[in-house]
C-alpha atoms as a PDB file:
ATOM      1  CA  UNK A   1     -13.155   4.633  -9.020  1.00  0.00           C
ATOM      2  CA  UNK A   2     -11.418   3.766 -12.731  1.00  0.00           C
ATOM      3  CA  UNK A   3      -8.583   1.944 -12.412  1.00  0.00           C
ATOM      4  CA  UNK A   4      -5.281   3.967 -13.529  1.00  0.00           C
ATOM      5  CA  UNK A   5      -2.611   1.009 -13.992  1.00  0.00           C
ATOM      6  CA  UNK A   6      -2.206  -2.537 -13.962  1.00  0.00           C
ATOM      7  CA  UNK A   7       0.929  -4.642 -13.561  1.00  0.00           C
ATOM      8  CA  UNK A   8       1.179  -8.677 -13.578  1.00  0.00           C
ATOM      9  CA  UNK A   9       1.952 -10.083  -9.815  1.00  0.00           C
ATOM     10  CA  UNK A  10       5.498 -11.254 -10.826  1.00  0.00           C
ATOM     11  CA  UNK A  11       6.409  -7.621 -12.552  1.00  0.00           C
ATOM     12  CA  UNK A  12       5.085  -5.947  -9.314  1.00  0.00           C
ATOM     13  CA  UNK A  13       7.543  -7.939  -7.112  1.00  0.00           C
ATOM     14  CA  UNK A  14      10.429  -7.764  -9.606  1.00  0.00           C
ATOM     15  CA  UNK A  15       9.529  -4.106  -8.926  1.00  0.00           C
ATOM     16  CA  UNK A  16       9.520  -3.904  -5.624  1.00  0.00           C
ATOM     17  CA  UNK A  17      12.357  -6.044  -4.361  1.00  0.00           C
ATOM     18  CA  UNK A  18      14.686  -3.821  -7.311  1.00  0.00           C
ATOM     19  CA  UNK A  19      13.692  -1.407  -5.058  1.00  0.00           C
ATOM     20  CA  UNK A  20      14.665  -2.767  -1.784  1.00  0.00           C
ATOM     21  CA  UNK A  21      18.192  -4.385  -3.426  1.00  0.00           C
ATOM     22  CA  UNK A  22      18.897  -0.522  -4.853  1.00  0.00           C
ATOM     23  CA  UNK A  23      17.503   1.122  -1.859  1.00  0.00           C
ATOM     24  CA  UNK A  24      19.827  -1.375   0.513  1.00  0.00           C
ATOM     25  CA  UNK A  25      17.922  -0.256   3.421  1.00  0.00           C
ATOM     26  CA  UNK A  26      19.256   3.507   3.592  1.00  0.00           C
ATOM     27  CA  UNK A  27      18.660   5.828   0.588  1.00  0.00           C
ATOM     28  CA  UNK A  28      15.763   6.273  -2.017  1.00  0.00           C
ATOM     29  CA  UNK A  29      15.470   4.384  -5.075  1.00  0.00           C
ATOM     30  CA  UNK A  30      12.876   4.648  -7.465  1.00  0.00           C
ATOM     31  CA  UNK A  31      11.687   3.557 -11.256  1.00  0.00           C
ATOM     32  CA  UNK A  32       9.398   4.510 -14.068  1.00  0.00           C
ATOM     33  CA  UNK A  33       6.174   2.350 -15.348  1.00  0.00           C
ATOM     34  CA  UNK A  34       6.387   1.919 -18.373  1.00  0.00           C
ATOM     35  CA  UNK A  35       3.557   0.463 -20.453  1.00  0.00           C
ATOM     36  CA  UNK A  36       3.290  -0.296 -25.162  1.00  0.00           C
ATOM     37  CA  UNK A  37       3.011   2.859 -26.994  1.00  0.00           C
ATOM     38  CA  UNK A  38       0.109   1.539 -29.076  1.00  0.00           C
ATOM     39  CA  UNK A  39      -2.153   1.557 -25.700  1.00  0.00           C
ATOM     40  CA  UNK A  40      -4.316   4.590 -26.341  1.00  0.00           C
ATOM     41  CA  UNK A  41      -3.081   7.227 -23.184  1.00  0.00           C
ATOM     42  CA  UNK A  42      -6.888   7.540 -22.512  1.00  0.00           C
ATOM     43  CA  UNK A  43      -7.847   3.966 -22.919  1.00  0.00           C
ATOM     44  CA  UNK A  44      -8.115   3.076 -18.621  1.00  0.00           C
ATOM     45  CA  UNK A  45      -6.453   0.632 -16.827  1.00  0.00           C
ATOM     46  CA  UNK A  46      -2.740   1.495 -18.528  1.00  0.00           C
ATOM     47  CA  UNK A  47      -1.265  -2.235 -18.875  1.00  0.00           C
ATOM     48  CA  UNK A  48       2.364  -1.568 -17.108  1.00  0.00           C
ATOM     49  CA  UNK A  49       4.867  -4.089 -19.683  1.00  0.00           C
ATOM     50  CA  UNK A  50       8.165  -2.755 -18.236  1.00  0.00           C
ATOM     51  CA  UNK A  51       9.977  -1.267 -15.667  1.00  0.00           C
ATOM     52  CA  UNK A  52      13.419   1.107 -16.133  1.00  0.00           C
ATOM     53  CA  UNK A  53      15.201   1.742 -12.189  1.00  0.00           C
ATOM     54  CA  UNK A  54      16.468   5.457 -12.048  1.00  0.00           C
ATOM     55  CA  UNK A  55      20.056   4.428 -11.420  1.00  0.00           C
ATOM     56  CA  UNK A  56      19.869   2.448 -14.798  1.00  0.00           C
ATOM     57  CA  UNK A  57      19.319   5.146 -16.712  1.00  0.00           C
ATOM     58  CA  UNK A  58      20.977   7.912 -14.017  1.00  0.00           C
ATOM     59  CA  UNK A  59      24.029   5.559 -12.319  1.00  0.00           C
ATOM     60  CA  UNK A  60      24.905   8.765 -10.082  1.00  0.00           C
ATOM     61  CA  UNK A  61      20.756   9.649  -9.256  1.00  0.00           C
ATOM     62  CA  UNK A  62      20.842   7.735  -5.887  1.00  0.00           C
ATOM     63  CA  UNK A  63      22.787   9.872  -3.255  1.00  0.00           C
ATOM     64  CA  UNK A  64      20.460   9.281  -0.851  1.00  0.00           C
ATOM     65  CA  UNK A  65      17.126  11.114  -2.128  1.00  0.00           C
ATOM     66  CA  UNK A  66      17.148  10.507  -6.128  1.00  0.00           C
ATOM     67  CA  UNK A  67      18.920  13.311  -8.004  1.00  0.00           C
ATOM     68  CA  UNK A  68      17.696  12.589 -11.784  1.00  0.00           C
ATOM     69  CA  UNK A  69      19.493  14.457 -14.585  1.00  0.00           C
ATOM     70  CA  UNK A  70      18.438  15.181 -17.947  1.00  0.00           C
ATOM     71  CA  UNK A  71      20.937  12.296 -19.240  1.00  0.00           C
ATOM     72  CA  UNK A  72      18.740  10.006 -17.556  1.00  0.00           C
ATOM     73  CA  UNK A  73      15.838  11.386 -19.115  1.00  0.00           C
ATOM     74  CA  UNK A  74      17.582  11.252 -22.652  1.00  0.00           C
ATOM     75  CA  UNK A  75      18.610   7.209 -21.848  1.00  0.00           C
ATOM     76  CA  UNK A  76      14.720   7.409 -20.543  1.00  0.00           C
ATOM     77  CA  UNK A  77      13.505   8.030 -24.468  1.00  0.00           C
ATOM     78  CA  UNK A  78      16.135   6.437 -26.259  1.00  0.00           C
ATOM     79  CA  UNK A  79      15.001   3.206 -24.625  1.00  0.00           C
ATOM     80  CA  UNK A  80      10.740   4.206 -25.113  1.00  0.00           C
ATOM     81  CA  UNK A  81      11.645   5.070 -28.684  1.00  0.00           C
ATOM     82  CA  UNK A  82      13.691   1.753 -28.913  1.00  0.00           C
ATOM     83  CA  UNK A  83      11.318  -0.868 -27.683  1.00  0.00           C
ATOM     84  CA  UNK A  84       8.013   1.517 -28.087  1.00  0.00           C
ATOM     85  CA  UNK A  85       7.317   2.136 -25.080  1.00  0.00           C
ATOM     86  CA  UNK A  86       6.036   5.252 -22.953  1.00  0.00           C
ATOM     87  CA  UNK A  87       6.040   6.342 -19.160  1.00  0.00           C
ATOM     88  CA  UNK A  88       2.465   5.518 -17.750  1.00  0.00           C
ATOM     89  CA  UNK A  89       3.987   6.343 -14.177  1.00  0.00           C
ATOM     90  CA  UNK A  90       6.502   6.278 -11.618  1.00  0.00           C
ATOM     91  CA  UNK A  91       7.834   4.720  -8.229  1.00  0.00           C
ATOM     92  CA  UNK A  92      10.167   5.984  -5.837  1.00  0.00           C
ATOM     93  CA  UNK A  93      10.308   4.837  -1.810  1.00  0.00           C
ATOM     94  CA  UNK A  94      10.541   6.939   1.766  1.00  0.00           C
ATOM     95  CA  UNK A  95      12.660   6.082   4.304  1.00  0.00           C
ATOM     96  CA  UNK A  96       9.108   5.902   6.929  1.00  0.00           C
ATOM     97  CA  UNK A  97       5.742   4.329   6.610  1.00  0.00           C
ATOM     98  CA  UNK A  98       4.768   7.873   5.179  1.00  0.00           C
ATOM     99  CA  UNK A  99       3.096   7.668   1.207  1.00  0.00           C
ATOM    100  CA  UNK A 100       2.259  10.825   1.356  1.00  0.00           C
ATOM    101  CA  UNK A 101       3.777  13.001  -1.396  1.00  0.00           C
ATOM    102  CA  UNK A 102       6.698  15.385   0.162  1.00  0.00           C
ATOM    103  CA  UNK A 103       6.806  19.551  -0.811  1.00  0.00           C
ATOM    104  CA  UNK A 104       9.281  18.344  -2.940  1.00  0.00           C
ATOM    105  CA  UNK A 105       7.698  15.447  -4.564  1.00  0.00           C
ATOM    106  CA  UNK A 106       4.353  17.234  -5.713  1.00  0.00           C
ATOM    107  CA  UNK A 107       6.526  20.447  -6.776  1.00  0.00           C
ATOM    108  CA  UNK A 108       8.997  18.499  -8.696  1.00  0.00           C
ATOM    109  CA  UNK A 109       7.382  15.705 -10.168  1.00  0.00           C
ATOM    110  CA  UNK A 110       9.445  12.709 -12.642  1.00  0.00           C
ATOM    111  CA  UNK A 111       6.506  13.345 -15.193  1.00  0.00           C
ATOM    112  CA  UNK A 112       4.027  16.514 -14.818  1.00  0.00           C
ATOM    113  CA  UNK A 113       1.329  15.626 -17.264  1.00  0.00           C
ATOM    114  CA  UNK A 114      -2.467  15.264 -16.272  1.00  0.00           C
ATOM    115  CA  UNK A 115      -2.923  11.440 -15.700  1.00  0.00           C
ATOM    116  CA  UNK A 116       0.678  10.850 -14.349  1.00  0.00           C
ATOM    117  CA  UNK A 117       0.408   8.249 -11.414  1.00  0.00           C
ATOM    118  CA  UNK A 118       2.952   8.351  -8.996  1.00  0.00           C
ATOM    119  CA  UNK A 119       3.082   5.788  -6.674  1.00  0.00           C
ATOM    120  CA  UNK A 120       5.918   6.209  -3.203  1.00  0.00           C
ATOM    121  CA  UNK A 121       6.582   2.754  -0.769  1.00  0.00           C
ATOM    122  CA  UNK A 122       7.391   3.030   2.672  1.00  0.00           C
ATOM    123  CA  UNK A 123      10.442   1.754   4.060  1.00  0.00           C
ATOM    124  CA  UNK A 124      12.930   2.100   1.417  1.00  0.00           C
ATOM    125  CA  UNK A 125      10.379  -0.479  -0.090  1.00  0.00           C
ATOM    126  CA  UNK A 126      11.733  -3.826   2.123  1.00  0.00           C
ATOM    127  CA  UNK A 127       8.877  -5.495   3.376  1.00  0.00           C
ATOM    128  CA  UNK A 128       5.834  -4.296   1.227  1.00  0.00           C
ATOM    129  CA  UNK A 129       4.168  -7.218  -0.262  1.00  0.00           C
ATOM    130  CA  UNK A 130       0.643  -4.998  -1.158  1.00  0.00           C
ATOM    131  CA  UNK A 131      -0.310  -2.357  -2.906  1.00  0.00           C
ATOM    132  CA  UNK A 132      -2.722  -1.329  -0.321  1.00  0.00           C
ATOM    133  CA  UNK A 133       0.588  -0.408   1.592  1.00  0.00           C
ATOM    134  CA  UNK A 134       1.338   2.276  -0.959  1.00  0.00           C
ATOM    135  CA  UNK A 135       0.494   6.050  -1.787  1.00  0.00           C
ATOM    136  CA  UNK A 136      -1.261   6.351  -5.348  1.00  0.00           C
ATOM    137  CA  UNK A 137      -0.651   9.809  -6.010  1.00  0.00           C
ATOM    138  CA  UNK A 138      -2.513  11.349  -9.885  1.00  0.00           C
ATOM    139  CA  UNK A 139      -2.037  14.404 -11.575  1.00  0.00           C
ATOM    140  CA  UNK A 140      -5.072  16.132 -12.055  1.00  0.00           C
ATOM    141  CA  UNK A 141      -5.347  19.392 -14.095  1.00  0.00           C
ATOM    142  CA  UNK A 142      -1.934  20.221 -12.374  1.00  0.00           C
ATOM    143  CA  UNK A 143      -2.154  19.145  -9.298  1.00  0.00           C
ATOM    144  CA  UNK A 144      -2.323  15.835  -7.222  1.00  0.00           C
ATOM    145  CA  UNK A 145      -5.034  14.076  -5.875  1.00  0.00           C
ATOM    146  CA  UNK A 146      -3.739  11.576  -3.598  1.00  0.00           C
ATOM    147  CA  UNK A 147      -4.860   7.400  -2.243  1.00  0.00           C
ATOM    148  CA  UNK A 148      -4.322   5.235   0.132  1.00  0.00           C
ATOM    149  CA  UNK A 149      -5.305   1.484   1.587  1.00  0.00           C
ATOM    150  CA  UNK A 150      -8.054  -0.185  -0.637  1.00  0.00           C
ATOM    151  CA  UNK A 151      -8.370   2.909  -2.845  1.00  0.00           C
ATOM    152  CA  UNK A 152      -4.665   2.667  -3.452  1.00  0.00           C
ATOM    153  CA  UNK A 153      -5.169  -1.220  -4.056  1.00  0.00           C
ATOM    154  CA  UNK A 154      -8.385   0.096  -6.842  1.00  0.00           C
ATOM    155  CA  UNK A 155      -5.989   2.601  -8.582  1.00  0.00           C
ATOM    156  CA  UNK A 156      -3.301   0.600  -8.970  1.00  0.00           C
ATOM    157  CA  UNK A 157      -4.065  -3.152 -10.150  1.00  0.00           C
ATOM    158  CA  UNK A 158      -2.631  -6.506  -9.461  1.00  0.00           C
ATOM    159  CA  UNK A 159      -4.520  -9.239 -10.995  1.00  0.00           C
ATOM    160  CA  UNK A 160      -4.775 -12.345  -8.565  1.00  0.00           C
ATOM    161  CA  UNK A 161      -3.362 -10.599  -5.251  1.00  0.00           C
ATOM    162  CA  UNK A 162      -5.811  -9.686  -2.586  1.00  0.00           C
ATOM    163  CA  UNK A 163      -5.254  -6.977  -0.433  1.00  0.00           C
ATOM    164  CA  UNK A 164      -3.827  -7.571   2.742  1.00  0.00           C
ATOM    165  CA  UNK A 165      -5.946  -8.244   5.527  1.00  0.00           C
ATOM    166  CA  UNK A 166      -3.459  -7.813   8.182  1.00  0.00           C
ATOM    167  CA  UNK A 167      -0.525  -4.833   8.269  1.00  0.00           C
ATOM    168  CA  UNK A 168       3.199  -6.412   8.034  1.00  0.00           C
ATOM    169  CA  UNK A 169       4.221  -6.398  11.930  1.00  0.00           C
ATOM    170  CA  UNK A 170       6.077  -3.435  13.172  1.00  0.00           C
ATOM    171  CA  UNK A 171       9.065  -5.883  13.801  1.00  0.00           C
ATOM    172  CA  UNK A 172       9.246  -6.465  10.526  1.00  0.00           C
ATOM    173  CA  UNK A 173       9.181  -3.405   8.873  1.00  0.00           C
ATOM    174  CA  UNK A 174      12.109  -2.319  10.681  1.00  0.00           C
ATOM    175  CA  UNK A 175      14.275  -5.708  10.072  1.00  0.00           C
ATOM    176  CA  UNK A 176      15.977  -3.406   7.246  1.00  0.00           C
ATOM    177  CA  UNK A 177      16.597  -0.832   9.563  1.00  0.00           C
ATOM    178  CA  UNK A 178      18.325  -2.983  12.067  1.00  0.00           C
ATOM    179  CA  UNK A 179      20.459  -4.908   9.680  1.00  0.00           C
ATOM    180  CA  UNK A 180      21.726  -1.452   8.307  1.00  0.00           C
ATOM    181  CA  UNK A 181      22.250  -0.330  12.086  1.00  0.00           C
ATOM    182  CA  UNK A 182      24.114  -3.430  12.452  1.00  0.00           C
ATOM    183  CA  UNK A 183      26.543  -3.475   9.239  1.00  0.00           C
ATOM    184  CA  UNK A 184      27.740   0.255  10.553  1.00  0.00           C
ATOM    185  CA  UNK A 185      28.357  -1.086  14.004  1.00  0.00           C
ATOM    186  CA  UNK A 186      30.617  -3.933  11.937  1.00  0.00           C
ATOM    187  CA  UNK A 187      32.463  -1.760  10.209  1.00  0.00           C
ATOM    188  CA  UNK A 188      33.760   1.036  12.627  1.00  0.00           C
END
């Protein structure tokens, strides 16, 4: 299997923790991968060199799923165009431990172009440390062709981190759903 995308270890956890912190537990977040311009589109793996979070482009996209309008896409190019960039791929989380691409996320893609990659984290993203834990999702003549586990970990490369041997404990994964449980008991 050819690897689509690679992103360096720190990048990957600056990625996925500025999904958790966005995400805080109860809604969707989600941002694009972006990777240099000058890397041919068909030369494989696609180094990713930046990241841009919906709501920094979209402030009002996170309502609890991610509603993206077109001025996000506009602030999208004017910062590719700026620092020569392009999309390579995208990120968004689920609220479960389901990767699997929703109706709406295969009919309504960020990106439809052949050799999109799509990647979605479970758990509003708290607690996943892998990328064996996510869903690699690539457009292929228009539609998706979907990964998970080690062929997720193939796709989608992160030089010097192993794939996990063990899944995160169950107790774990729903800390973030607890500690949001337990703010809305504070408050009322």
């Amino acid at each position: 299997m050819t690897s689509r995308l690679t992103i360096a270890p720190d990048l990957f956890d600056v990625l996925l923790a500025g999904l958790a912190q966005r995400g805080q537990g109860h809604r969707e977040s989600g941002a694009f991968l972006l990777t240099d311009r000058a890397h041919p589109d068909n030369e494989l793996p696609q180094p990713v060199t930046a990241i841009a979070f919906y709501d920094d482009l979209d402030p009002n996209c996170l309502t609890g799923r991610i509603d993206f309008h077109a001025a996000g896409y506009t602030a999208l190019q004017n910062l590719c165009r700026r620092d020569g960039l392009r999309v390579a791929g995208d990120i968004h989380t689920h609220p479960t431990h389901r990767v699997q691409q929703s109706r709406t996320d295969a009919a309504h893609p960020m990106v439809a172009r052949d050799g999109h990659v799509a990647l979605i984290a479970p758990h509003f993203a708290a607690g996943v440390t892998d990328v064996s834990q996510l869903g690699v999702h690539v457009r292929v003549n228009g539609d998706w062709a979907s990964y998970y586990g080690e062929q997720a970990a193939e796709l989608l490369l992160v030089p010097e981190q192993r794939v996990a041997a063990v899944r995160t404990p169950r107790w774990r994964r729903m800390l973030p759903r607890f500690r949001f449980h337990q703010q809305r008991q504070e408050t009322r």
